[in-house]
C-alpha atoms as a PDB file:
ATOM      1  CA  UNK A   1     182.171 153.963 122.855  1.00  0.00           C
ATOM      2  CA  UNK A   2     179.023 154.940 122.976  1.00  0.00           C
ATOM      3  CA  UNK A   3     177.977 156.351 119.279  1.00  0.00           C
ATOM      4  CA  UNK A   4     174.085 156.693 118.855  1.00  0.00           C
ATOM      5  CA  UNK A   5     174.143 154.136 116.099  1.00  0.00           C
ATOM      6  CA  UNK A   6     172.129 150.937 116.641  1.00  0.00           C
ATOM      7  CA  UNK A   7     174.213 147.213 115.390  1.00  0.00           C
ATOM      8  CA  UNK A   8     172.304 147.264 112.087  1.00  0.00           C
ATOM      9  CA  UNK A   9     173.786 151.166 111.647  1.00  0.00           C
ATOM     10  CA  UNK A  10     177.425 149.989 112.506  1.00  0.00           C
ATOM     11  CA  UNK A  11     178.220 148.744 108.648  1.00  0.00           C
ATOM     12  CA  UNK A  12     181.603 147.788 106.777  1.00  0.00           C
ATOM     13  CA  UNK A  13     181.592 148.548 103.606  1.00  0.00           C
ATOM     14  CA  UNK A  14     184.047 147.652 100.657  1.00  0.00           C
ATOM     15  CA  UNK A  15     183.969 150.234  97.782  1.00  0.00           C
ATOM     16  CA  UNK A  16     186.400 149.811  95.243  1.00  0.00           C
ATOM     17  CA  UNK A  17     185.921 149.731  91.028  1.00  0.00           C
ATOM     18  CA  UNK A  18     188.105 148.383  87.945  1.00  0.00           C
ATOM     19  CA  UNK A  19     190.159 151.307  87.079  1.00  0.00           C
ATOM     20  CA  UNK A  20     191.645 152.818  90.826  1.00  0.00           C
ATOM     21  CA  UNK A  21     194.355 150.768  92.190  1.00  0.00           C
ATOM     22  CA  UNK A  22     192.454 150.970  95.331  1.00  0.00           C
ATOM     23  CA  UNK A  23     189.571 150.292  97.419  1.00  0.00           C
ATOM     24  CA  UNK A  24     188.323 152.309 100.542  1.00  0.00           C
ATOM     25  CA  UNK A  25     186.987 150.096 103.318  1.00  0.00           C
ATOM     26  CA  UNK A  26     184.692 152.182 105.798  1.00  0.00           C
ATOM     27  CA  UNK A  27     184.164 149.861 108.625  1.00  0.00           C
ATOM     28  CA  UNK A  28     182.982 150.100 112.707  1.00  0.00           C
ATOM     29  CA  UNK A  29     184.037 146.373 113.347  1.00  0.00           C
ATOM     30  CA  UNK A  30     186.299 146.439 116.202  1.00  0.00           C
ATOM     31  CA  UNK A  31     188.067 143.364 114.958  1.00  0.00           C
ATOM     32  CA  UNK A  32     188.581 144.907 111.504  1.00  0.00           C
ATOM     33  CA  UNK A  33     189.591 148.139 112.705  1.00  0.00           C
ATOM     34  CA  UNK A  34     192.671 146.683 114.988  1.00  0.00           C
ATOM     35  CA  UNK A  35     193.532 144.519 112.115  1.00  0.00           C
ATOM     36  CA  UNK A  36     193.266 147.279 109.347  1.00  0.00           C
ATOM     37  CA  UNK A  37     195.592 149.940 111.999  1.00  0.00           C
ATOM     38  CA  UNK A  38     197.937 146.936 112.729  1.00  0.00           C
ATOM     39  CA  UNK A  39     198.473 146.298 108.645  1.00  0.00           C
ATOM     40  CA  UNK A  40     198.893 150.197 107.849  1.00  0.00           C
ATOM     41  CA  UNK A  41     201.642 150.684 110.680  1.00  0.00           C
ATOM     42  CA  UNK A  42     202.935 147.846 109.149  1.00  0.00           C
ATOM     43  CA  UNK A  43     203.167 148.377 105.617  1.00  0.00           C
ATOM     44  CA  UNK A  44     201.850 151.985 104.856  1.00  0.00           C
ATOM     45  CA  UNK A  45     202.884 152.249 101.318  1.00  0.00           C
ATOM     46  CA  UNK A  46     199.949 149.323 101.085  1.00  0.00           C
ATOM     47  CA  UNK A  47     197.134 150.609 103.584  1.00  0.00           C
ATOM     48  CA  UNK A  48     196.183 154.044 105.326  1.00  0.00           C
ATOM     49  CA  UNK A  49     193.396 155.156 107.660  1.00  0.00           C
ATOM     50  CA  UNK A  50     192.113 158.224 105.764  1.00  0.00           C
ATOM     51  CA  UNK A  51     189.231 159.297 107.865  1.00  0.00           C
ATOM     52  CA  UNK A  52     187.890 158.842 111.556  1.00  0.00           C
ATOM     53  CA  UNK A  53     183.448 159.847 111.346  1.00  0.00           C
ATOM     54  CA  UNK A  54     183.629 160.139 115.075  1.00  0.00           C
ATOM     55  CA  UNK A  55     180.959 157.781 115.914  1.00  0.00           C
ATOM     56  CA  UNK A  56     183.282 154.996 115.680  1.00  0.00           C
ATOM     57  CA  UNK A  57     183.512 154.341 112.027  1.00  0.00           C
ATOM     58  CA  UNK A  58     187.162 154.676 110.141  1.00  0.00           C
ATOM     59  CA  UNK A  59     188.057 154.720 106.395  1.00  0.00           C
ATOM     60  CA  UNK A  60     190.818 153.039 104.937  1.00  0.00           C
ATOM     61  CA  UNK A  61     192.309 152.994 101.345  1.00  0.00           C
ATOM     62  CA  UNK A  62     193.889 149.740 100.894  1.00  0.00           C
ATOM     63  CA  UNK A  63     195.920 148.670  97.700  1.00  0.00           C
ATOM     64  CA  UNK A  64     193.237 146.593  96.128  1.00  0.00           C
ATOM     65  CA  UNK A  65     194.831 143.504  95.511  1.00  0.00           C
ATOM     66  CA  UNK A  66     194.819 142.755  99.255  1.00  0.00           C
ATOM     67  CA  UNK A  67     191.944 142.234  99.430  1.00  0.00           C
ATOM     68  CA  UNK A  68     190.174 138.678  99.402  1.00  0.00           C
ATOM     69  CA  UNK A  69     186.458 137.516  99.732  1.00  0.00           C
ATOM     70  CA  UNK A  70     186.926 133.651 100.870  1.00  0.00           C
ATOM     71  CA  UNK A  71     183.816 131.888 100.366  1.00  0.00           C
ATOM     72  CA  UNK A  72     184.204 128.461 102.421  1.00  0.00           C
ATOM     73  CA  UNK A  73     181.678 125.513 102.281  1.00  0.00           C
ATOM     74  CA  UNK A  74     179.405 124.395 104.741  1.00  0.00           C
ATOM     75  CA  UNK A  75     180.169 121.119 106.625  1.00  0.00           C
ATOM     76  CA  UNK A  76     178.280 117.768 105.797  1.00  0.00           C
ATOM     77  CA  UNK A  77     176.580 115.948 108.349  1.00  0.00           C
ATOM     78  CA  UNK A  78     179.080 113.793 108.116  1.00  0.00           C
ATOM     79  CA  UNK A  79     182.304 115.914 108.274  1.00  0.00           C
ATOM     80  CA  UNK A  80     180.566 117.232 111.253  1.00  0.00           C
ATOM     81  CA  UNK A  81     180.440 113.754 113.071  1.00  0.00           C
ATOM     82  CA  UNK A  82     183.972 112.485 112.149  1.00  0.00           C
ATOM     83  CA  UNK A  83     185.721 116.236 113.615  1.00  0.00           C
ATOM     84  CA  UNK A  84     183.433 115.903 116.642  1.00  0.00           C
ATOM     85  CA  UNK A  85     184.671 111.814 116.899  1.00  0.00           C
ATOM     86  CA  UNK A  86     188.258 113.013 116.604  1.00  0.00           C
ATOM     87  CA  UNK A  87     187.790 115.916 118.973  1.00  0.00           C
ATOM     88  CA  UNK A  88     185.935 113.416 121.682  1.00  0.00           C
ATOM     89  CA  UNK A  89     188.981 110.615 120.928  1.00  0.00           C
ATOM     90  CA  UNK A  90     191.631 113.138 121.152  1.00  0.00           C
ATOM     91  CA  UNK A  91     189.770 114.877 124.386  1.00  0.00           C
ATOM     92  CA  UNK A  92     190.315 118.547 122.387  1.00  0.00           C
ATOM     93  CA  UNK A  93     187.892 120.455 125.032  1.00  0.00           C
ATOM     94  CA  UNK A  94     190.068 119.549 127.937  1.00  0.00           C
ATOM     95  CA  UNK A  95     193.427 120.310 126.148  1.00  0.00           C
ATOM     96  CA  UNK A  96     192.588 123.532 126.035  1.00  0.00           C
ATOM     97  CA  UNK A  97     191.771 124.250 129.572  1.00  0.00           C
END
């Protein structure tokens, strides 16, 4: 869809505070967006679209405790060498082809 907006304009934002039992997410990730419309036909009581802008962009309100931020790690050098060992041992690339 073309919308006018450039990448940097195409935000998801998380707004939510410590007293409403839930947050709005405004997002125009394609990803998110299937995954947030798949989870409110699925459990609607939980999560609802609530707005469309029209350039691509949706709201949803979404019961706050769904929500996680997972913070992960980076890799060490050497966690990086002994997966890429393994995957070369184990011939990974080629198994999934």
């Amino acid at each position: 869809m073309k919308t006018g907006l450039t990448k940097k304009q195409k935000v998801t934002e998380v707004f939510y505070n410590a007293k409403d039992p839930a947050a709005e997410i405004y997002t125009h990730d394609t990803k998110l967006k299937k995954r947030l419309l798949s989870y409110a036909a699925k459990y609607p009581e939980l999560c609802k679209r609530t707005d469309d802008d029209g350039q691509g962009g949706l709201w949803f309100e979404i019961a706050k405790e769904r929500i996680s931020i997972r913070l992960t790690a980076p890799y060490s050098q050497e966690r990086r060498e002994v997966a890429s060992k393994l995957a070369k041992e184990n011939n990974t690339f080629r198994d999934l082809h």
